[in-house]
Protein backbone atom coordinates (compact mmCIF):
# COMPACT_ATOMS: atom_id res chain seq x y z
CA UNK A 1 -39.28 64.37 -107.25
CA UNK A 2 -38.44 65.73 -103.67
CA UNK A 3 -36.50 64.45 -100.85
CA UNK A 4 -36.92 60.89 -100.23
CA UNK A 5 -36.07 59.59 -96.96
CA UNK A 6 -36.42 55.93 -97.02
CA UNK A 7 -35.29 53.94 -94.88
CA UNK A 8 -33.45 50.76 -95.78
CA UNK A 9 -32.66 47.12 -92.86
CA UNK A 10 -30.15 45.08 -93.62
CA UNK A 11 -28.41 42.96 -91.69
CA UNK A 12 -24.49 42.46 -91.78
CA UNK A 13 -23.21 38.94 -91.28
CA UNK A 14 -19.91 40.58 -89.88
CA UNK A 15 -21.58 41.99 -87.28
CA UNK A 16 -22.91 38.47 -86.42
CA UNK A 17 -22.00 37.81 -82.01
CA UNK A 18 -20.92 34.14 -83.88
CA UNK A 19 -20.78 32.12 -80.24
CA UNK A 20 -24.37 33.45 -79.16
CA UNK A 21 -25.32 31.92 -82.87
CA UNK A 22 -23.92 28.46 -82.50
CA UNK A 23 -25.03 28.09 -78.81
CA UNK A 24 -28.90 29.36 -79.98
CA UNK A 25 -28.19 27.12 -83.08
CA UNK A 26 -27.37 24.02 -81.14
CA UNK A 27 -30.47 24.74 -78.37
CA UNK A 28 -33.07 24.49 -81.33
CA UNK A 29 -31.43 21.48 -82.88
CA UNK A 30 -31.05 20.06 -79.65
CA UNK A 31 -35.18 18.70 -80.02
CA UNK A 32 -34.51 17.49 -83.57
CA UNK A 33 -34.90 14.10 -84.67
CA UNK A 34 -32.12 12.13 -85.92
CA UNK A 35 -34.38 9.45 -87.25
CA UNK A 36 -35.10 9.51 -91.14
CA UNK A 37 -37.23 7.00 -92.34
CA UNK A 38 -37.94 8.63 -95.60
CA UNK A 39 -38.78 11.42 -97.62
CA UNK A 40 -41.01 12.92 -95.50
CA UNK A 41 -38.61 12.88 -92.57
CA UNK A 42 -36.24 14.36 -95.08
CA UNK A 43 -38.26 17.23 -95.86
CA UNK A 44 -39.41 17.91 -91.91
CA UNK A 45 -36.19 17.68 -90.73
CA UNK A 46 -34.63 20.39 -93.47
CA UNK A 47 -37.70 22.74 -92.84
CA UNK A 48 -36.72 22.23 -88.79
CA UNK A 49 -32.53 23.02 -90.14
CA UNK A 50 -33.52 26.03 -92.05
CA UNK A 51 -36.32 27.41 -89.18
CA UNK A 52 -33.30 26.85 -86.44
CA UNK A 53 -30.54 28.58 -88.88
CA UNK A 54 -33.01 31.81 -89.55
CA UNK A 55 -33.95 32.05 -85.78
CA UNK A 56 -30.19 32.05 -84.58
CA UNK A 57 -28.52 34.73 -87.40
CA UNK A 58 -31.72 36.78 -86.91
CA UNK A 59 -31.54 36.84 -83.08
CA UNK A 60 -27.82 37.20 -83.00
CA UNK A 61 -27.22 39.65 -86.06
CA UNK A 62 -28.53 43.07 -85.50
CA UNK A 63 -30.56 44.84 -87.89
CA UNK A 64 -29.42 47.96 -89.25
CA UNK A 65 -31.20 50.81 -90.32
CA UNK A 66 -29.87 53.40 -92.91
CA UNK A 67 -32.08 56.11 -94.70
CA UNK A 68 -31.97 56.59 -98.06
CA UNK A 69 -31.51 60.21 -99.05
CA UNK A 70 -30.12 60.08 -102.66
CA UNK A 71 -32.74 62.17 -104.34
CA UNK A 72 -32.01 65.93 -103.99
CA UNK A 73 -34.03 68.10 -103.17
CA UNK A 74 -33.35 70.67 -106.31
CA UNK A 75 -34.01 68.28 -108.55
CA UNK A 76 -37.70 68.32 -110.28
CA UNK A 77 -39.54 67.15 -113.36
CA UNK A 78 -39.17 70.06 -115.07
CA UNK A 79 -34.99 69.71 -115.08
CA UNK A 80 -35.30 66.06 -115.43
CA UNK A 81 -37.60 66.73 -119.46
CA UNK A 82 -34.48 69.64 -119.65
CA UNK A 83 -31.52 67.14 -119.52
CA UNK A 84 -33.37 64.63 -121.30
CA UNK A 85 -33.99 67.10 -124.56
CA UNK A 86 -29.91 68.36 -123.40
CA UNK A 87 -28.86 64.78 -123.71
CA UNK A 88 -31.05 64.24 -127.29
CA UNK A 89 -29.39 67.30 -129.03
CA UNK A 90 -25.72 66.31 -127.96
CA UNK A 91 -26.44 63.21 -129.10
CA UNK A 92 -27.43 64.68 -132.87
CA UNK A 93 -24.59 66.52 -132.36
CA UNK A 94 -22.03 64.19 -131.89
CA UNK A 95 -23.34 62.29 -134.78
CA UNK A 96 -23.05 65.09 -137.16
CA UNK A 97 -19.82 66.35 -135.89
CA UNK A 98 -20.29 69.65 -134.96
């Protein structure tokens, strides 16, 4: 098994600089149309929403970057068939009652 030192991005919405959002979020809506004429208007125009809403949280909410280091480095196959037959025989155990 080994160390495992992956490293996980995320971003975290309370780290969010909220005023740098809205004023990004209202520059790209800013050359939106506010002329529907039908569906296909409809379906441009939430595309253009949800393009303008991903652009400003992912310019204005950092990414963080954590490793991942929850696998020791003690731990092997050979203790992880060990427990496994450990875990079988309390388990016959506990059923018999001794």
């Amino acid at each position: 098994m080994g160390i495992d030192h992956t490293v996980i991005t995320y971003r975290n919405p309370r780290r969010t600089d909220w005023e740098s959002f809205k004023t990004d979020l209202s520059g790209c809506l800013s050359g939106m149309t506010d002329k529907i004429k039908n569906f296909t208007d409809l379906e441009i125009a939430a595309n253009q929403l949800q393009d303008a809403i991903n652009f400003a949280y992912n310019e204005n909410c950092p990414l963080t970057m954590r490793k991942n280091n929850r696998n020791t480095s003690w731990w092997n196959q050979d203790l992880a068939v060990k427990r496994m037959k450990v875990r079988r025989l309390f388990s016959v155990a506990k059923k018999s009652g001794n």
